[in-house]
N, C-alpha and C. Protein backbone atom coordinates (compact mmCIF):
# COMPACT_ATOMS: atom_id res chain seq x y z
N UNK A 1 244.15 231.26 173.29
CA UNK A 1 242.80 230.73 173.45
C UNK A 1 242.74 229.30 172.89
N UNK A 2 242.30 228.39 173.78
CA UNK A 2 242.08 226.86 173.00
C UNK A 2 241.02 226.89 172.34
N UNK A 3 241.27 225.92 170.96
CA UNK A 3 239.77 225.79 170.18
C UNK A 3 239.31 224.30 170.54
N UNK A 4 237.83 225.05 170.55
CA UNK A 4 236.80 224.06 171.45
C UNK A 4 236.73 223.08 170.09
N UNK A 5 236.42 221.63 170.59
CA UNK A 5 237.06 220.85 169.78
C UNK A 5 235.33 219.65 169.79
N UNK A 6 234.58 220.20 171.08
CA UNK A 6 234.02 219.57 171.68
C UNK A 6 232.47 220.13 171.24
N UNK A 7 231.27 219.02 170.84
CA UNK A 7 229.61 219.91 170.75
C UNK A 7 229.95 221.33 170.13
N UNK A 8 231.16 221.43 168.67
CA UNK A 8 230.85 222.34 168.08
C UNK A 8 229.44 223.49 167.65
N UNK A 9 229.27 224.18 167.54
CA UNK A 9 227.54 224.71 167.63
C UNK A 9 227.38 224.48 166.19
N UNK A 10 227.94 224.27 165.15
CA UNK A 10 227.48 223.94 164.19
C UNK A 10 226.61 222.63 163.56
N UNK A 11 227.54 221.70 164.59
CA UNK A 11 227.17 220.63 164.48
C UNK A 11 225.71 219.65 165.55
N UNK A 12 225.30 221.12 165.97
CA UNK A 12 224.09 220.78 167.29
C UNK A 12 222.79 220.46 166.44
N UNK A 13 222.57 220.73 165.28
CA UNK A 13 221.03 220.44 165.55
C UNK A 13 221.43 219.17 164.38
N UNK A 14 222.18 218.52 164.45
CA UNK A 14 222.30 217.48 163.73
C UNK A 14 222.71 216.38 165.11
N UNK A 15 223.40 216.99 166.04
CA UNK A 15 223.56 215.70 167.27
C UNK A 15 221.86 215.63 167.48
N UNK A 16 221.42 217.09 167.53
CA UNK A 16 219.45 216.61 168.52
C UNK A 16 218.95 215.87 167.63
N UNK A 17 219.00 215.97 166.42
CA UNK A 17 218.64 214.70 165.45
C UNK A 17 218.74 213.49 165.74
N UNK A 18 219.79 213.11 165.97
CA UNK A 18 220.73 211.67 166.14
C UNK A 18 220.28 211.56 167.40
N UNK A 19 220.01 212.06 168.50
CA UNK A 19 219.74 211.62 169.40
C UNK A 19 218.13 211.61 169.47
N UNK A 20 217.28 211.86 168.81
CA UNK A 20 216.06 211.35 168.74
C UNK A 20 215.61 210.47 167.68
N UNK A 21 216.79 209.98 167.32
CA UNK A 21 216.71 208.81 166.34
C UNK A 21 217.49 207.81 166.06
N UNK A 22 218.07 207.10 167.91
CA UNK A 22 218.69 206.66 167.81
C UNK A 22 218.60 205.08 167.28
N UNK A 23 219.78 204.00 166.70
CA UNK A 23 219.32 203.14 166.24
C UNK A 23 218.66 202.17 167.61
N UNK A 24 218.27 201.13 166.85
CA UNK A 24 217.67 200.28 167.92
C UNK A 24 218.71 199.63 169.24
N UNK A 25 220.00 199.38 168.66
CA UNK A 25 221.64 198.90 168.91
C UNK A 25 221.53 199.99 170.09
N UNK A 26 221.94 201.50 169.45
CA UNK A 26 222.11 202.79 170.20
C UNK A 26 220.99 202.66 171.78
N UNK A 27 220.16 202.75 171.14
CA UNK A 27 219.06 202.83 172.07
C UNK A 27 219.14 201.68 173.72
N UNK A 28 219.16 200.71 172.84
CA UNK A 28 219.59 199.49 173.92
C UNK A 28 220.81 199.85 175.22
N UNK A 29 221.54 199.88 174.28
CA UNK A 29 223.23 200.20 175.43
C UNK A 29 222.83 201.02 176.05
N UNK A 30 222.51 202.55 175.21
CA UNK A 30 221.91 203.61 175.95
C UNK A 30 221.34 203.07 177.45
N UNK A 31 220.09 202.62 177.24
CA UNK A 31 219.77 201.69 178.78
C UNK A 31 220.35 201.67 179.29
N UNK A 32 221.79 201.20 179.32
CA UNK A 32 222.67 200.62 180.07
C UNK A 32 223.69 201.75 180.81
N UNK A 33 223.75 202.67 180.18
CA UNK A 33 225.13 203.52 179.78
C UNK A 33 224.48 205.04 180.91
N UNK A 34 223.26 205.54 180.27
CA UNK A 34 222.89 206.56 180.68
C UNK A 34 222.67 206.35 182.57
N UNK A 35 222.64 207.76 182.92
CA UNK A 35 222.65 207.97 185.04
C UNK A 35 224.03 207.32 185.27
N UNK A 36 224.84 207.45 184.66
CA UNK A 36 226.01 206.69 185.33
C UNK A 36 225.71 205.25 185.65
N UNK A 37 225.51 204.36 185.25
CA UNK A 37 224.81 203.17 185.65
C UNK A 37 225.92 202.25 185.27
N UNK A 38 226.87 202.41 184.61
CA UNK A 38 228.13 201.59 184.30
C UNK A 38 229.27 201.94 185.06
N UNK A 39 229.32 201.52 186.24
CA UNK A 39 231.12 201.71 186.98
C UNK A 39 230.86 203.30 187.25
N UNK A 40 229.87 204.20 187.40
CA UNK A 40 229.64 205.33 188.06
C UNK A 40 229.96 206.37 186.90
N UNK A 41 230.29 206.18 185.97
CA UNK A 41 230.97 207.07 184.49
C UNK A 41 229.77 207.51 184.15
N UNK A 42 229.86 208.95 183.89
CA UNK A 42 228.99 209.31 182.93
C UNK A 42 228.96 209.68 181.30
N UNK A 43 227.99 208.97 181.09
CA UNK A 43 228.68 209.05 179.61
C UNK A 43 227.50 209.84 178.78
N UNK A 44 227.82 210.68 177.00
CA UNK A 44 227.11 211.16 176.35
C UNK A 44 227.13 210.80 175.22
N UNK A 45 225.58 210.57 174.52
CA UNK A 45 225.42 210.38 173.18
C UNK A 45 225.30 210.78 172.59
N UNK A 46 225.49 210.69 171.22
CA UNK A 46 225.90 211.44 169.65
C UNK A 46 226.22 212.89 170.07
N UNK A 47 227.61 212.39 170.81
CA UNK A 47 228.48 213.80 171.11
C UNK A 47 229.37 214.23 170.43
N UNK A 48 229.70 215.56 169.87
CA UNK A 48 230.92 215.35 168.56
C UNK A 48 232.05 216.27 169.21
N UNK A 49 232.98 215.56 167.84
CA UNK A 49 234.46 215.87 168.61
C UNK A 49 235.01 216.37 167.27
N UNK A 50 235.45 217.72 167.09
CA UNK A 50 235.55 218.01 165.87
C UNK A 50 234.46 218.12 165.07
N UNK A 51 234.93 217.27 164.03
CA UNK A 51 233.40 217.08 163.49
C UNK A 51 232.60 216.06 162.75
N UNK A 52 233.28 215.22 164.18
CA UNK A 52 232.78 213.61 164.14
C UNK A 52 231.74 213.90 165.20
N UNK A 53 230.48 212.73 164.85
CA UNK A 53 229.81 212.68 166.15
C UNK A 53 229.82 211.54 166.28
N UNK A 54 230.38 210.80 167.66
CA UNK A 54 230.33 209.87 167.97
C UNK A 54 228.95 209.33 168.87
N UNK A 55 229.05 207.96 168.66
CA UNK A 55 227.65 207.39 169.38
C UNK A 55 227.89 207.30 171.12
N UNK A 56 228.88 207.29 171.76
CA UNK A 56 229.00 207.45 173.04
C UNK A 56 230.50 207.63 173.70
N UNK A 57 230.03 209.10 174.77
CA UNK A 57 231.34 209.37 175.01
C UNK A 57 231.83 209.58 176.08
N UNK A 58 232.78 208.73 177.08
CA UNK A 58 232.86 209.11 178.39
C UNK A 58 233.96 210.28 178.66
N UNK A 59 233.90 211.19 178.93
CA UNK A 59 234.83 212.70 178.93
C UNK A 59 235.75 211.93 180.27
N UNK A 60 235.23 211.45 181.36
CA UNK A 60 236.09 211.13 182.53
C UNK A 60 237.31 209.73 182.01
N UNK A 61 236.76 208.90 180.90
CA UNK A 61 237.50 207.87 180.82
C UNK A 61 238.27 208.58 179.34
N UNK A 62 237.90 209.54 178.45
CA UNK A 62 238.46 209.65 177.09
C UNK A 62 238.38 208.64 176.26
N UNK A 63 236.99 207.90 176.50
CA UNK A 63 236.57 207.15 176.03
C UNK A 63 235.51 207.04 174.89
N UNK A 64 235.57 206.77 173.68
CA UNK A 64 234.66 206.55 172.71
C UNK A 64 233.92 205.32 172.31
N UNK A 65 232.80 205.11 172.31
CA UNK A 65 231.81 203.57 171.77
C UNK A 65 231.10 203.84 170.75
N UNK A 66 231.35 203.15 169.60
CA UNK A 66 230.89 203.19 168.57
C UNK A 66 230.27 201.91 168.18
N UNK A 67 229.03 202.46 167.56
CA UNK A 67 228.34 200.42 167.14
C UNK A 67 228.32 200.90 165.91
N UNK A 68 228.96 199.41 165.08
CA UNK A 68 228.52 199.20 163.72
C UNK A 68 227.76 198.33 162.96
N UNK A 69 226.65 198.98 161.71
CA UNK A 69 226.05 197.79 161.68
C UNK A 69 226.33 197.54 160.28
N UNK A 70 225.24 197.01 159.54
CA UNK A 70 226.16 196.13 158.03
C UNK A 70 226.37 197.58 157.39
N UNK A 71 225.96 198.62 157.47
CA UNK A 71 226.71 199.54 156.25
C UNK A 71 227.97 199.93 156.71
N UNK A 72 228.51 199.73 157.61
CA UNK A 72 230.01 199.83 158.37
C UNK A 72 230.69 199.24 158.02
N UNK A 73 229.91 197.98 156.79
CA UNK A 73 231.25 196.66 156.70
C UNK A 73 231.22 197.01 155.15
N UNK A 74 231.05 198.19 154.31
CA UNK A 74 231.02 198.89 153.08
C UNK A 74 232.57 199.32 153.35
N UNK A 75 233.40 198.78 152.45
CA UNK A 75 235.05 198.98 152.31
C UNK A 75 235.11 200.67 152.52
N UNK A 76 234.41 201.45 151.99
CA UNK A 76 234.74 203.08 151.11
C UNK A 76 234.12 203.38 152.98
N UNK A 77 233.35 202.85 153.50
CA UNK A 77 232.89 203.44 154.91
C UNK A 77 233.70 202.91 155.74
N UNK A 78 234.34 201.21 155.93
CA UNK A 78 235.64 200.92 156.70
C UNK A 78 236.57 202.27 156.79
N UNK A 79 236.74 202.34 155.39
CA UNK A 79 237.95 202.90 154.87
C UNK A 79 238.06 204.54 155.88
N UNK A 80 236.83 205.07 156.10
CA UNK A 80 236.29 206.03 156.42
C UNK A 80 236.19 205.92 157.97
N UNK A 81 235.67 205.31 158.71
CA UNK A 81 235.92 204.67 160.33
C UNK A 81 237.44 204.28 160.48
N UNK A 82 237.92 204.22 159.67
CA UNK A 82 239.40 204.14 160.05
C UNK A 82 240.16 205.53 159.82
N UNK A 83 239.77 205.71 159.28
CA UNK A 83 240.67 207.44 159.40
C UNK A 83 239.95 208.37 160.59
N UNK A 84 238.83 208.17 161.14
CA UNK A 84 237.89 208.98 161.71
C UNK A 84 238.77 208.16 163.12
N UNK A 85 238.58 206.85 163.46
CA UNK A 85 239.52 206.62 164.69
C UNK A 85 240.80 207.55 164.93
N UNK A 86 241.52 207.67 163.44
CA UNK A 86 243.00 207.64 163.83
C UNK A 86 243.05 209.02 164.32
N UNK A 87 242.16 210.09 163.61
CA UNK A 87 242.36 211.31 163.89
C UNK A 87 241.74 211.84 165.48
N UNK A 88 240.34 210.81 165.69
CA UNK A 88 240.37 210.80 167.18
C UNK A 88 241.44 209.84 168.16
N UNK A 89 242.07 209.00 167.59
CA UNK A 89 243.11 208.50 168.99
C UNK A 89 243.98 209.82 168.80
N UNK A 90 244.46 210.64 167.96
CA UNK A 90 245.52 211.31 167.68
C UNK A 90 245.07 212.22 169.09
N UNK A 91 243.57 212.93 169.30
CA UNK A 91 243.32 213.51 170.55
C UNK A 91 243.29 213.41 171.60
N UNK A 92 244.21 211.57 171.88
CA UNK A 92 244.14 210.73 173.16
C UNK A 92 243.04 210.46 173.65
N UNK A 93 242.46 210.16 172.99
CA UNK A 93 241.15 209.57 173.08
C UNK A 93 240.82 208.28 172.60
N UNK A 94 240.47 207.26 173.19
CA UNK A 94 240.42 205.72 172.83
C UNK A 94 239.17 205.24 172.40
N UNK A 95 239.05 204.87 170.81
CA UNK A 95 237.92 204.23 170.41
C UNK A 95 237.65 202.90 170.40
N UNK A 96 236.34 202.15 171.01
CA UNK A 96 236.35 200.87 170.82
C UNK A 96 234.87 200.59 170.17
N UNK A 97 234.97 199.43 168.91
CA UNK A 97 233.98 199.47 168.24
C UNK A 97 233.03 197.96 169.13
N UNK A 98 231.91 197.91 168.03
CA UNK A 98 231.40 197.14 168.83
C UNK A 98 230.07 196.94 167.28
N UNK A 99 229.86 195.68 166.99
CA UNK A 99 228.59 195.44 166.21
C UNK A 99 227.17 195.53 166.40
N UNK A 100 226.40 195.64 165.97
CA UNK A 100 225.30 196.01 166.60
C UNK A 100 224.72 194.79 167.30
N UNK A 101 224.58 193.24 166.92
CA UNK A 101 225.10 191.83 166.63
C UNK A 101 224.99 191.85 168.03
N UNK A 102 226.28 192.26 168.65
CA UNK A 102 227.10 192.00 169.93
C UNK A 102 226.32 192.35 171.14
N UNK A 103 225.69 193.48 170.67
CA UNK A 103 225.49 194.33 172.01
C UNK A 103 223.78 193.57 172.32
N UNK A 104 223.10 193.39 171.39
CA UNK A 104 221.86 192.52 171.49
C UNK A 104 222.24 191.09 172.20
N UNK A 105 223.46 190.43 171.67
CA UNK A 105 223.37 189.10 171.28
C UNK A 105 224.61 188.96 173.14
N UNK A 106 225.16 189.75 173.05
CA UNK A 106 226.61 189.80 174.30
C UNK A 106 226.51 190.70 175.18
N UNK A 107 225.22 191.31 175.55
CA UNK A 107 225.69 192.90 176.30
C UNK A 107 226.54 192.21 177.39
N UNK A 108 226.42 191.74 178.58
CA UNK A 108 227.17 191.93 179.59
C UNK A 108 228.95 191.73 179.29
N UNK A 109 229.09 190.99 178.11
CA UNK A 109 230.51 190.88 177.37
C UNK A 109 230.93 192.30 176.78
N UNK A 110 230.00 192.91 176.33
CA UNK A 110 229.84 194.59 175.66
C UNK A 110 230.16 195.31 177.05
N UNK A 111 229.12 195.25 178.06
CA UNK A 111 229.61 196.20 178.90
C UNK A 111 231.15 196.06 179.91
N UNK A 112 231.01 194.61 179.78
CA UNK A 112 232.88 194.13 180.49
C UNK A 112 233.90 195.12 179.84
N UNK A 113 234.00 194.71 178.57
CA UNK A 113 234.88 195.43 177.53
C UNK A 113 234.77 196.75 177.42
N UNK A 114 233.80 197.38 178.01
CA UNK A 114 233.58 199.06 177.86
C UNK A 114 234.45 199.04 179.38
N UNK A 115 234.17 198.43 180.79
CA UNK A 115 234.75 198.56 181.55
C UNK A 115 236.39 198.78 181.79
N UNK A 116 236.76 196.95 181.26
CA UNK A 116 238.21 196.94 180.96
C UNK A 116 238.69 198.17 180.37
N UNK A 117 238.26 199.11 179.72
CA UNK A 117 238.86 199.87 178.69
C UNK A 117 239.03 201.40 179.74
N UNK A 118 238.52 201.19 181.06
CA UNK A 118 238.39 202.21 181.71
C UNK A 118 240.00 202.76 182.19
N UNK A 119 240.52 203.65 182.24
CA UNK A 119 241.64 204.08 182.79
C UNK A 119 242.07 203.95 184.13
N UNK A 120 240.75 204.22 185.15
CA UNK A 120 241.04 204.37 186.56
C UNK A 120 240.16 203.67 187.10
């Protein structure tokens, strides 16, 4: 039997949380991201994997988007987003970060780079 790795049930009423409170950053892309509206991908937010929840996740590309904002640039929380990548690339799964900064200040550069990162 494989273990489901994916929207653990433990971890559900803490994604419906996160997703009705998403940041302002979150919210924005969201716009962008949700109905397939990027390159036809559908993607999901504050979806968890293990028992990380990530801020956006395309299952067709094995793709992860994460925005960070200044408490991300806290060394002990770096320190912490870097082990949380490694153990999700370890699932072949590709994380790409992104500032919160960027996505206000660069979206169509934000959404290029979500593209490029596409497999197929």
């Amino acid at each position: 039997m494989k273990k489901q790795i994916h929207n653990i049930k433990a971890l559900e009423s803490r994604r419906k949380y996160l997703r009705s409170h998403l940041t302002p950053a979150e919210a924005f892309l969201w716009r962008h991201l949700q109905r397939s509206q990027l390159a036809g991908r559908k993607f999901r937010r504050q979806h968890s994997i293990m028992y990380f929840i990530v801020d956006f996740y395309c299952p067709r590309e094995k793709l992860i988007i994460e925005l960070d904002g200044q408490y991300h640039l806290n060394p002990d929380v770096a320190e912490y987003d870097a082990y949380r990548t490694e153990k999700l690339e370890e699932l072949g799964l590709k994380v790409i970060r992104f500032e919160n900064k960027m996505v206000f200040d660069f979206l169509p550069s934000v959404l290029k780079e979500i593209e490029d990162n596409f497999r197929t």
